[in-house]
Protein backbone atom coordinates (compact mmCIF):
# COMPACT_ATOMS: atom_id res chain seq x y z
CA UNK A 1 8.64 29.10 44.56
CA UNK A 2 6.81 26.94 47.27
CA UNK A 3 8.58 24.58 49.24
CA UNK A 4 6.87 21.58 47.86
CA UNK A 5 7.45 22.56 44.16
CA UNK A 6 10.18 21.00 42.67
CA UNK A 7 12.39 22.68 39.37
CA UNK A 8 14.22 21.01 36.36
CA UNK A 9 17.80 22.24 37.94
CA UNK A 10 19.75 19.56 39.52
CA UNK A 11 21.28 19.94 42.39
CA UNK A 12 25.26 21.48 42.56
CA UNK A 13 26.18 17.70 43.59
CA UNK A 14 24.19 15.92 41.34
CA UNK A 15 25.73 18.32 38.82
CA UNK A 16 28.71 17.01 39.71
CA UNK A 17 27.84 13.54 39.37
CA UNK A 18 26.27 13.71 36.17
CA UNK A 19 29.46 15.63 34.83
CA UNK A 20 31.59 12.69 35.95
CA UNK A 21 29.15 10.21 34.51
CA UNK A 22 29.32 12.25 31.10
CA UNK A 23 33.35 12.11 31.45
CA UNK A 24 33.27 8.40 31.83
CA UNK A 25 30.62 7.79 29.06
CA UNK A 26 33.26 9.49 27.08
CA UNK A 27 35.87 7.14 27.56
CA UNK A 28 33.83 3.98 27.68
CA UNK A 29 31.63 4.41 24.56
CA UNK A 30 34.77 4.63 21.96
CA UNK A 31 36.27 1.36 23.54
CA UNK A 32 32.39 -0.05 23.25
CA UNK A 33 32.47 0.27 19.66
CA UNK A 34 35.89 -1.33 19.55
CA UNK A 35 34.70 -4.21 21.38
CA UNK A 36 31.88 -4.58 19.18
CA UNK A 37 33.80 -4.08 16.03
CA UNK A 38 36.48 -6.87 17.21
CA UNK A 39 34.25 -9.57 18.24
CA UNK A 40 31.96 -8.90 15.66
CA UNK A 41 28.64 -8.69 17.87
CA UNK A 42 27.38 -5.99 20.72
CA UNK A 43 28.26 -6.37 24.39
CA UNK A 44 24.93 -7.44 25.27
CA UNK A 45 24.74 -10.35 22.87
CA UNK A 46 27.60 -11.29 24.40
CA UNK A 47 26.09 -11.01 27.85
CA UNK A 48 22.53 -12.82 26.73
CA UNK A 49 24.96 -15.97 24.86
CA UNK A 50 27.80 -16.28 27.21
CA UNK A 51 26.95 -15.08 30.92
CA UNK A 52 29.21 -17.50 32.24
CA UNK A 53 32.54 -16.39 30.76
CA UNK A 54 31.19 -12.97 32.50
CA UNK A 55 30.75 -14.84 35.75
CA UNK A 56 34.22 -16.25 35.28
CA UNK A 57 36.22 -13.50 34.90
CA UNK A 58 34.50 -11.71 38.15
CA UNK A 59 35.22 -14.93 40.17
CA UNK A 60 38.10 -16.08 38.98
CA UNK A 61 40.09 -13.93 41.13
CA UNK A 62 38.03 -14.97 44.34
CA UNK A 63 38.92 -19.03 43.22
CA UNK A 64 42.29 -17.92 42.99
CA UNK A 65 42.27 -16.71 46.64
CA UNK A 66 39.62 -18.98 48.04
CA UNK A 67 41.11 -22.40 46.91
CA UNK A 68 44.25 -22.60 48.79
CA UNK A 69 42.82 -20.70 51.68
CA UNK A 70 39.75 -23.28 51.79
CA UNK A 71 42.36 -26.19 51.67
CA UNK A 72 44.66 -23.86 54.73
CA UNK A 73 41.28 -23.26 56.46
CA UNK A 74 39.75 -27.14 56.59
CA UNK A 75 43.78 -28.08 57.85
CA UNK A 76 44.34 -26.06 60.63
CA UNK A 77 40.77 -25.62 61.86
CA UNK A 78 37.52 -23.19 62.12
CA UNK A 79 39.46 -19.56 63.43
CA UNK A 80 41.53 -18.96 60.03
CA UNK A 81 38.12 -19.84 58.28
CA UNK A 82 35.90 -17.17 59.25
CA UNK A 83 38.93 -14.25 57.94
CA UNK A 84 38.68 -16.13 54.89
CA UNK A 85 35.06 -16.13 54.03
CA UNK A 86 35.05 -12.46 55.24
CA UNK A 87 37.72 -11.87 52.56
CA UNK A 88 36.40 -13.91 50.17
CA UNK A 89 33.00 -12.31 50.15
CA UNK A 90 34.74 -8.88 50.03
CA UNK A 91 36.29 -10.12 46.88
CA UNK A 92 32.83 -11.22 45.55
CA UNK A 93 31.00 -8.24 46.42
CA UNK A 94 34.46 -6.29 44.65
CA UNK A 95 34.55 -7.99 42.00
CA UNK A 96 30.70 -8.03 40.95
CA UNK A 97 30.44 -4.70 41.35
CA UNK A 98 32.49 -4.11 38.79
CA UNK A 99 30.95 -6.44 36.27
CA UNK A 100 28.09 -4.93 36.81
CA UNK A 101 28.83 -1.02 36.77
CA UNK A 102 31.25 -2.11 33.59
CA UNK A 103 27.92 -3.66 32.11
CA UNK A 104 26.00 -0.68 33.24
CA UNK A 105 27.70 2.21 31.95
CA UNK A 106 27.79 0.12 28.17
CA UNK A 107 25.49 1.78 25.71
CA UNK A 108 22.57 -1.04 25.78
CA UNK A 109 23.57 -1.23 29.69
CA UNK A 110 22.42 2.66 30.10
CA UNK A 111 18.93 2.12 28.14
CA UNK A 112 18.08 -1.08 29.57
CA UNK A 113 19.30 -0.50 33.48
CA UNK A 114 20.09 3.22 34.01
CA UNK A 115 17.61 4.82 32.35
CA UNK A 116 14.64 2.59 33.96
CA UNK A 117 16.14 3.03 37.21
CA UNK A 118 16.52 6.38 36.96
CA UNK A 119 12.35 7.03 35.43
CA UNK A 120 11.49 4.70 38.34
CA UNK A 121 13.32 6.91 40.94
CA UNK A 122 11.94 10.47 39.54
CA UNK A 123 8.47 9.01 39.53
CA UNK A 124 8.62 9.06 43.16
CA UNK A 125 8.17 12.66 44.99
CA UNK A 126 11.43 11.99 47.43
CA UNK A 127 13.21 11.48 44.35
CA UNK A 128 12.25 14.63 42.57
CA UNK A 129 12.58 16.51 45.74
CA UNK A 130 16.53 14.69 46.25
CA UNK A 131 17.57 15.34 43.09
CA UNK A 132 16.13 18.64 41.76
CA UNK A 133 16.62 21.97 43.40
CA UNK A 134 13.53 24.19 44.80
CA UNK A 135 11.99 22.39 47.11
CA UNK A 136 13.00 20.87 50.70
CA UNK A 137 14.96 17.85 50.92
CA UNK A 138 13.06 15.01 51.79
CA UNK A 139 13.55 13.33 54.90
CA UNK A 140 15.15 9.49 54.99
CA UNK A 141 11.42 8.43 56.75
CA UNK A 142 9.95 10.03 53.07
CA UNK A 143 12.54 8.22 50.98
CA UNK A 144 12.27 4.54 52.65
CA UNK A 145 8.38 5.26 52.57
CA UNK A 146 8.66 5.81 48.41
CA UNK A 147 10.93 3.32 47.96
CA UNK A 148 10.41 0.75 50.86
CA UNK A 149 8.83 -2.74 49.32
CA UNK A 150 5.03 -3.07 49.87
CA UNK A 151 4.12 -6.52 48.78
CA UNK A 152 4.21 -8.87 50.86
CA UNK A 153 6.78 -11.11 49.30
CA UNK A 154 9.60 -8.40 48.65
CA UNK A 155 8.94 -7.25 52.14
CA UNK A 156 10.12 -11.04 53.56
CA UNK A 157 13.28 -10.99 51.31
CA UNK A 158 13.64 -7.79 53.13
CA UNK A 159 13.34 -8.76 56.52
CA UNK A 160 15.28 -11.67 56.27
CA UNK A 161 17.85 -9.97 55.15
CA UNK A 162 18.00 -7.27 57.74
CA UNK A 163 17.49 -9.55 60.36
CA UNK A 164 19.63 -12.92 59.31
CA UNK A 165 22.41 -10.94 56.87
CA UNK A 166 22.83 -7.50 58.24
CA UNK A 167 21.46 -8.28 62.01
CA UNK A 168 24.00 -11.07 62.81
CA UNK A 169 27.44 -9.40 61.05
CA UNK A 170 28.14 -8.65 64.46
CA UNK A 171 29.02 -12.02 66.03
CA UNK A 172 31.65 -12.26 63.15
CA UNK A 173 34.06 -9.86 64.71
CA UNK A 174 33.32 -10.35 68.59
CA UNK A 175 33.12 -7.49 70.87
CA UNK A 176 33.58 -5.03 67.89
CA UNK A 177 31.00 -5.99 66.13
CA UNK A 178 28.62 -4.40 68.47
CA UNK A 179 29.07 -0.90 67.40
CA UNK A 180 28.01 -1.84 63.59
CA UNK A 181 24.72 -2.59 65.62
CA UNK A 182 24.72 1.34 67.11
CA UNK A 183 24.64 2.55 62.95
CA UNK A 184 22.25 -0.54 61.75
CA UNK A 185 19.46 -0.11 64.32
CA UNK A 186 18.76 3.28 63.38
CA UNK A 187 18.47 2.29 59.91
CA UNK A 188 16.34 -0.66 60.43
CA UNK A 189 13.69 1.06 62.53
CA UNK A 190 13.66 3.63 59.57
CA UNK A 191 12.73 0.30 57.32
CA UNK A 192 9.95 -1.65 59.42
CA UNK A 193 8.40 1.93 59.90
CA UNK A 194 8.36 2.68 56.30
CA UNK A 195 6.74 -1.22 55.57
CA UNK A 196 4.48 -1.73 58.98
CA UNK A 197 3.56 1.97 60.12
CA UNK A 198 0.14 1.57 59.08
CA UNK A 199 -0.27 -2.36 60.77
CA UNK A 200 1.92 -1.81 63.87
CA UNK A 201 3.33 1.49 64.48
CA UNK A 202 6.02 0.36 67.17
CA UNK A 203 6.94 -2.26 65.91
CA UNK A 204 9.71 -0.38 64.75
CA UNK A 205 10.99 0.46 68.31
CA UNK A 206 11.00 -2.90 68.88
CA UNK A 207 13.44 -3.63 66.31
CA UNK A 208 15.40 -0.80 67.26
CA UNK A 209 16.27 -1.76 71.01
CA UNK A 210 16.50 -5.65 69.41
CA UNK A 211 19.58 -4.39 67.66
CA UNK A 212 21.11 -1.76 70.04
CA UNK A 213 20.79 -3.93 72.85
CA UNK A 214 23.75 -6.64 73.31
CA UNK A 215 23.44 -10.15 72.44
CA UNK A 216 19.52 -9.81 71.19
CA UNK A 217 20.85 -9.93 67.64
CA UNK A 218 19.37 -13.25 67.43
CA UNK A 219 15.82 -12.71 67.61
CA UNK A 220 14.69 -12.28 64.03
CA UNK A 221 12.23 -8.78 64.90
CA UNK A 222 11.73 -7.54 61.13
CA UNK A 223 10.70 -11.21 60.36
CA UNK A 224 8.14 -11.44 63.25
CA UNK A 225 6.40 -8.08 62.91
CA UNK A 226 5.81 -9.91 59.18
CA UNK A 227 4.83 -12.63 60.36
CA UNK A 228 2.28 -10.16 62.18
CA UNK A 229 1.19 -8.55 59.57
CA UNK A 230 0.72 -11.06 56.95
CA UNK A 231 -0.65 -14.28 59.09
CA UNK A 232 -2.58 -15.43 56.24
CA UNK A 233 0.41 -15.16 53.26
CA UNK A 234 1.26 -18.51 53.19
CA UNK A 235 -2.04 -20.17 53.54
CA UNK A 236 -2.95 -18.24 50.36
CA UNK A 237 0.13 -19.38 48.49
CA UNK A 238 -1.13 -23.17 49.51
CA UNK A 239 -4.54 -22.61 48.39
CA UNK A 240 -3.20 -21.23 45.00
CA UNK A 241 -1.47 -24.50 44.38
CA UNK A 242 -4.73 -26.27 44.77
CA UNK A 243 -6.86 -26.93 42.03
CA UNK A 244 -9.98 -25.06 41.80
CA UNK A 245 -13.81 -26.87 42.51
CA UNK A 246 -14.14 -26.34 38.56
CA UNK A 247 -11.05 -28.54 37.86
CA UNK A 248 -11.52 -31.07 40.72
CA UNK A 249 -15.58 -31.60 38.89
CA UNK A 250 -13.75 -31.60 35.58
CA UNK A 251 -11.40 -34.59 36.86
CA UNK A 252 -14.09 -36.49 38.88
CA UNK A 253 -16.15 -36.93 35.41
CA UNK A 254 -13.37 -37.37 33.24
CA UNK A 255 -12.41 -40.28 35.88
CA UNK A 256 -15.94 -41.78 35.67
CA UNK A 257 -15.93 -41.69 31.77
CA UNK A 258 -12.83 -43.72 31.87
CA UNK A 259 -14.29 -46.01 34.24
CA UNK A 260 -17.36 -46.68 32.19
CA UNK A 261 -15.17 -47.19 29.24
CA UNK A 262 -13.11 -49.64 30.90
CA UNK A 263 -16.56 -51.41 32.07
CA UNK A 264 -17.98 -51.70 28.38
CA UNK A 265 -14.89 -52.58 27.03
CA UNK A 266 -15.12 -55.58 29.27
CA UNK A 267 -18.31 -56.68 28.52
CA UNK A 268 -17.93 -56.57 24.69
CA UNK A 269 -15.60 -59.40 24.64
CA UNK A 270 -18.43 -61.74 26.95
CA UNK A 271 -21.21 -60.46 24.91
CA UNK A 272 -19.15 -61.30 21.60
CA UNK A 273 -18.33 -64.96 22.49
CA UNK A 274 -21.61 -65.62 23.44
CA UNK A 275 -22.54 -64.68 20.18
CA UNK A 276 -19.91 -67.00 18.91
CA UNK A 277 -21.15 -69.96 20.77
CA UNK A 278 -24.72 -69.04 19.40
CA UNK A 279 -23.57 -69.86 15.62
CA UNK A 280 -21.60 -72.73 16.35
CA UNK A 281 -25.00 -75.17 17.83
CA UNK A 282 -26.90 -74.02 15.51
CA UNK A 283 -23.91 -74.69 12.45
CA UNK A 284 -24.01 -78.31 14.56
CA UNK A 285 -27.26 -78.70 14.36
């Protein structure tokens, strides 16, 4: 077999995985279908009717914790707050995650979200070549190059992100947070090389020393080599909300119609009592 062909055996960990997924299945379908037979209605109805009694129970928790904390925080001053909203976003992130893998792993959850994701990711070849045995493994480069956004809008929410979310987490914990910049900056040069290889090839490197160097953090690199590479993106999201030469025409005669109408409509009355006066000398005479 050649190194680029790809067989229907999973590989020994993704054996693994997909035996623990089967053991979970086991245990979640059975209490499914007691759900469903006690409220009297599948999960997802549920989901689609009352999405905020799901949001509720994921942050009520985080309320719990945040309120006094918030009311401790705003007290005492700005040092205590920034633990807190690090904690409280760890609850968030916590406690979403598990909404969402407990709405996941639900019968209708696995056809409508796991299955799709899992057609999209085989469809690419980095995710044949990751998951199946008999051929290489592909490289991260080959993965974030399959998988790495390439319109124009997706690749913005991207950037800011790296650059604003994941870029900055190191002025929350001073000092310290300069080593999460030696793991990230690898990882972001892999991302603007997978999105602007073909525009501007080291553009990448650029982003790379912006976030291993100290105290560059701030300059926003991933959104700039965008900014680069799509100058005319917003200009052609202005234009769209135009209207068209067609409609404009279509408005500039419906406006004169009116105004015609307006100007007969006013002379009908003068011509009419002219008329009026007409009859009345001659009834006199």
């Amino acid at each position: 077999m050649g190194s680029d062909e790809v067989s229907t055996s999973l590989r020994p960990e993704f054996v693994a995985v997909k035996f623990g997924f089967e053991q979970v299945i086991g245990y979640v379908d059975p209490v499914y279908e007691q759900v469903e037979k006690a409220c009297g209605m599948a999960l997802m109805v549920i989901w689609n009717k009352y999405a905020a009694v799901f949001a509720l129970a994921a942050f009520f928790p985080v309320m719990v914790f945040l309120i006094p904390f918030t009311i401790l925080s705003l007290t005492i001053g700005l040092p205590i707050f920034i633990p807190v909203a690090i904690a409280t976003g760890f609850l968030c992130v916590i406690n979403a995650a598990l909404v969402g893998a407990l709405l996941a792993i639900s019968p209708p959850g696995r056809t409508r979200i796991i299955e799709p994701a899992f057609d999209a990711f085989t469809s690419k070849p980095s995710g044949r070549k990751l998951l199946y045995s008999g051929a290489n493994r592909p490289t991260p480069i080959e993965i974030c190059t399959d998988f790495a956004p390439q319109t124009p809008a997706f690749q913005l929410y991207l950037c800011l992100f790296m650059d604003f979310i994941c870029g900055n987490l190191s002025y929350l914990v001073p000092l310290l947070g300069e080593s999460f910049d030696l793991i990230w900056g690898p990882c972001q040069c892999v991302l603007m090389g997978a999105m602007f290889d073909k525009q501007m090839p080291n553009a990448k490197w650029v982003g790379l020393m912006e976030e291993v160097l100290p105290l560059t953090d701030i300059i926003p690199s991933a959104t700039l080599t965008w900014m680069r590479c799509n100058p005319a993106f917003f200009s052609d999201k202005m234009n769209q909300l135009k209207p068209s030469s067609k409609v404009s025409e279509v408005l500039t005669e419906e406006e004169e119609d009116a105004d015609a109408d307006d100007e007969d409509d006013e002379e009908e009355p003068q011509g009419a009592t002219r008329g009026g006066a007409r009859k009345r000398t001659q009834y006199r005479a």
